[in-house]
N, C-alpha and C. Protein backbone atom coordinates (compact mmCIF):
# COMPACT_ATOMS: atom_id res chain seq x y z
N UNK A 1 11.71 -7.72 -6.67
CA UNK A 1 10.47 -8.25 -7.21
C UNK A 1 9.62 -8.80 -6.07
N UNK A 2 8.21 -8.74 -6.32
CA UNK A 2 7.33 -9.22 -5.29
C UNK A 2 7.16 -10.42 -5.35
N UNK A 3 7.00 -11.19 -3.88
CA UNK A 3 6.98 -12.66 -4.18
C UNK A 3 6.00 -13.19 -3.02
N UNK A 4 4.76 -13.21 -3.34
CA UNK A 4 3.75 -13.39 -2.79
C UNK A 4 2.95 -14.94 -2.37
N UNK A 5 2.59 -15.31 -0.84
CA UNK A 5 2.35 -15.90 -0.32
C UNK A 5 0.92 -16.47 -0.08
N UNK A 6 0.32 -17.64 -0.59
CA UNK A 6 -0.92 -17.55 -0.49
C UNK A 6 -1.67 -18.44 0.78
N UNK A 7 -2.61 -18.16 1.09
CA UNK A 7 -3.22 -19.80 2.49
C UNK A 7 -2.26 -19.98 3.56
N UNK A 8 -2.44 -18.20 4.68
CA UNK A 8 -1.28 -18.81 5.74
C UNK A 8 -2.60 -18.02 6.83
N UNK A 9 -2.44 -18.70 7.82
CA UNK A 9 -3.66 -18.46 8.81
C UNK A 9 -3.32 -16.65 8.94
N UNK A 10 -4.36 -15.78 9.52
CA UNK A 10 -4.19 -14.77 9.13
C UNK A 10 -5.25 -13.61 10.51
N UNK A 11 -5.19 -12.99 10.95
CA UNK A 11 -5.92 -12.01 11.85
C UNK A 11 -6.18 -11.00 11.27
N UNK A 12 -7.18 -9.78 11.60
CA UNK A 12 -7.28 -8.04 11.38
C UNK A 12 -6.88 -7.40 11.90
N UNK A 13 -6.14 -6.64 11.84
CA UNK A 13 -5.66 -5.35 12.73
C UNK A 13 -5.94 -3.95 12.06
N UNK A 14 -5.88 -3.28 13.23
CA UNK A 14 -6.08 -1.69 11.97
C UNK A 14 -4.94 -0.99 12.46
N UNK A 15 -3.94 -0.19 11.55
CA UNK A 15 -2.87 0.73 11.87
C UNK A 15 -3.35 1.98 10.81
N UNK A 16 -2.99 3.15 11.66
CA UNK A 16 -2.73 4.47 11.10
C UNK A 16 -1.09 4.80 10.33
N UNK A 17 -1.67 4.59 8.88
CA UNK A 17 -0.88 4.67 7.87
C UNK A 17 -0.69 5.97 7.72
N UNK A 18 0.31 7.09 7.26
CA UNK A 18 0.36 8.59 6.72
C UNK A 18 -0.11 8.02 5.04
N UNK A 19 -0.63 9.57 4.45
CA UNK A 19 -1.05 9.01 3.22
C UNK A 19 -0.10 8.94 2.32
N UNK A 20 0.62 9.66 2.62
CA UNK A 20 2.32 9.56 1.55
C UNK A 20 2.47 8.15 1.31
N UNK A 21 2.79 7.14 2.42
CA UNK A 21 2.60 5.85 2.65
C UNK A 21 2.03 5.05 1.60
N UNK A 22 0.65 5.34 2.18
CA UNK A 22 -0.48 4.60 1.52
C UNK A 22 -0.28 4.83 -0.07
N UNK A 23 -0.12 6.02 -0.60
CA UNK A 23 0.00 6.23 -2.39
C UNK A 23 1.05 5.75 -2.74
N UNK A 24 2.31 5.60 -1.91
CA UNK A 24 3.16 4.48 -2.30
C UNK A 24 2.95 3.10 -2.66
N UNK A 25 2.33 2.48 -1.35
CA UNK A 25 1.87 1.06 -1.46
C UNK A 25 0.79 1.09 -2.83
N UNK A 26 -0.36 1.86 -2.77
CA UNK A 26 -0.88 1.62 -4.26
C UNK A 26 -0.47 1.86 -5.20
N UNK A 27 0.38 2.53 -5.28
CA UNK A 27 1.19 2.58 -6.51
C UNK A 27 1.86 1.68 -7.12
N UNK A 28 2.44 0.75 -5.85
CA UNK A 28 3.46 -0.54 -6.12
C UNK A 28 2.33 -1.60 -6.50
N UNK A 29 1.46 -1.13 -5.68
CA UNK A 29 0.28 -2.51 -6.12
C UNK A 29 0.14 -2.19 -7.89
N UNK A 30 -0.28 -1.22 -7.95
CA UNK A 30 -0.62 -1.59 -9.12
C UNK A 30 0.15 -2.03 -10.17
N UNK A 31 1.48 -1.55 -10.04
CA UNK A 31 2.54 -1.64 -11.09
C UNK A 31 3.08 -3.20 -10.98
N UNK A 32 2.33 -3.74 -9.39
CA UNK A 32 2.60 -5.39 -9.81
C UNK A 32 0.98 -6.46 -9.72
N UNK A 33 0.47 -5.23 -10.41
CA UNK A 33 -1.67 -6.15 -10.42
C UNK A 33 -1.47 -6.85 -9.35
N UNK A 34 -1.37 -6.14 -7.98
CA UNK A 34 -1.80 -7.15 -6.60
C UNK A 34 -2.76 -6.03 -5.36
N UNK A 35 -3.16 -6.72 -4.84
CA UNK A 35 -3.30 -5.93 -3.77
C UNK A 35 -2.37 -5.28 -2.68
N UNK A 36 -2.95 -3.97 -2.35
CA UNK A 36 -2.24 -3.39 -1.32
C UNK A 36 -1.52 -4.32 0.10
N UNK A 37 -2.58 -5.12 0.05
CA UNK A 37 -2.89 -5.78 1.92
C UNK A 37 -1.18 -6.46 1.38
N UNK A 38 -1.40 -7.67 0.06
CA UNK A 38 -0.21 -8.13 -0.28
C UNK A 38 1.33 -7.80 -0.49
N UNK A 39 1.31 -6.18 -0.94
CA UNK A 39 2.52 -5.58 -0.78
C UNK A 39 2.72 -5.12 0.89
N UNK A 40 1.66 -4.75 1.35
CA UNK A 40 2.05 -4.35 2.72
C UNK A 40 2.83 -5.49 3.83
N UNK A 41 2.11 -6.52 3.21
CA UNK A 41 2.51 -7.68 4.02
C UNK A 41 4.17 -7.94 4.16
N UNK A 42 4.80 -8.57 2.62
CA UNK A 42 5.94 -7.95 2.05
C UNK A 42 7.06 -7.36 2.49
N UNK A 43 6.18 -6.12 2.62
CA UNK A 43 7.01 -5.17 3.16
C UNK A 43 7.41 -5.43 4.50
N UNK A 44 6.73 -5.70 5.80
CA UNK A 44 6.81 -5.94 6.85
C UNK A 44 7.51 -6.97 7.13
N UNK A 45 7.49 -8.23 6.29
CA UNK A 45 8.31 -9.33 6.48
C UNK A 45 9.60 -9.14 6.16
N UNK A 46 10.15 -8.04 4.86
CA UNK A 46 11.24 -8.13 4.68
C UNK A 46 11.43 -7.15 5.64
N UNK A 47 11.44 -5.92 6.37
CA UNK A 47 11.47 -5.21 7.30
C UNK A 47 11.58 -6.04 8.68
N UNK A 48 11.03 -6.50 9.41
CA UNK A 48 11.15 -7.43 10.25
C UNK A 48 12.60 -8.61 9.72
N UNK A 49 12.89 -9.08 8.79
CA UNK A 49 13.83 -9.50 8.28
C UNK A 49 15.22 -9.12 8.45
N UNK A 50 14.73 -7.73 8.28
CA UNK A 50 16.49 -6.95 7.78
C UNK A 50 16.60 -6.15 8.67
N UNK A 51 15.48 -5.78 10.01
CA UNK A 51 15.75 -5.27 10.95
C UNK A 51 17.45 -5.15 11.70
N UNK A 52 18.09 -3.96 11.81
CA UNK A 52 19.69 -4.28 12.74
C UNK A 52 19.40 -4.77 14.02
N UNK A 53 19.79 -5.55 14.95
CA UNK A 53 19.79 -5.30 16.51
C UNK A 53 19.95 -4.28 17.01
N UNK A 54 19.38 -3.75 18.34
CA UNK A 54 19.27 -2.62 19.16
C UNK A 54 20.38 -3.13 19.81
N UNK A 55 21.26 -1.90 19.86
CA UNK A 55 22.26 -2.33 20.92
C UNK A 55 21.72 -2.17 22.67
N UNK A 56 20.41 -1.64 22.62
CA UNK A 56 20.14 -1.67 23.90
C UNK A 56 19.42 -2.82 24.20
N UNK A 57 18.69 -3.64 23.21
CA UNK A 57 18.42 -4.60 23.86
C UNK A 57 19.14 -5.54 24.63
N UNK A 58 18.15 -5.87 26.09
CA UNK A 58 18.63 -6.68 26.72
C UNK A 58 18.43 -8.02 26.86
């Protein structure tokens, strides 16, 4: 379930999304009445989250 964050300081960036992607994310938006920007966000945090370690990092 989506669990959305409101009033956290915030920047613009632009990334090249594939559109497969993108009709995903609106799709999820809609099926939870939010915006895209909000599921994308989400996504990245729990991704960044659950990331494994690189065993090459040094």
């Amino acid at each position: 379930m989506l669990e959305l964050e409101k009033g956290y300081p915030s920047v613009n960036k632009t990334f090249r999304i594939p559109v497969h992607v993108v009709d995903q994310l609106e799709k999820l938006a809609g099926e939870y009445n939010t915006s895209v920007n909000k599921v994308v966000i989400q996504c990245l945090e729990y991704s960044l989250e659950n990331i494994a370690p690189s065993e090459n990092k040094k």
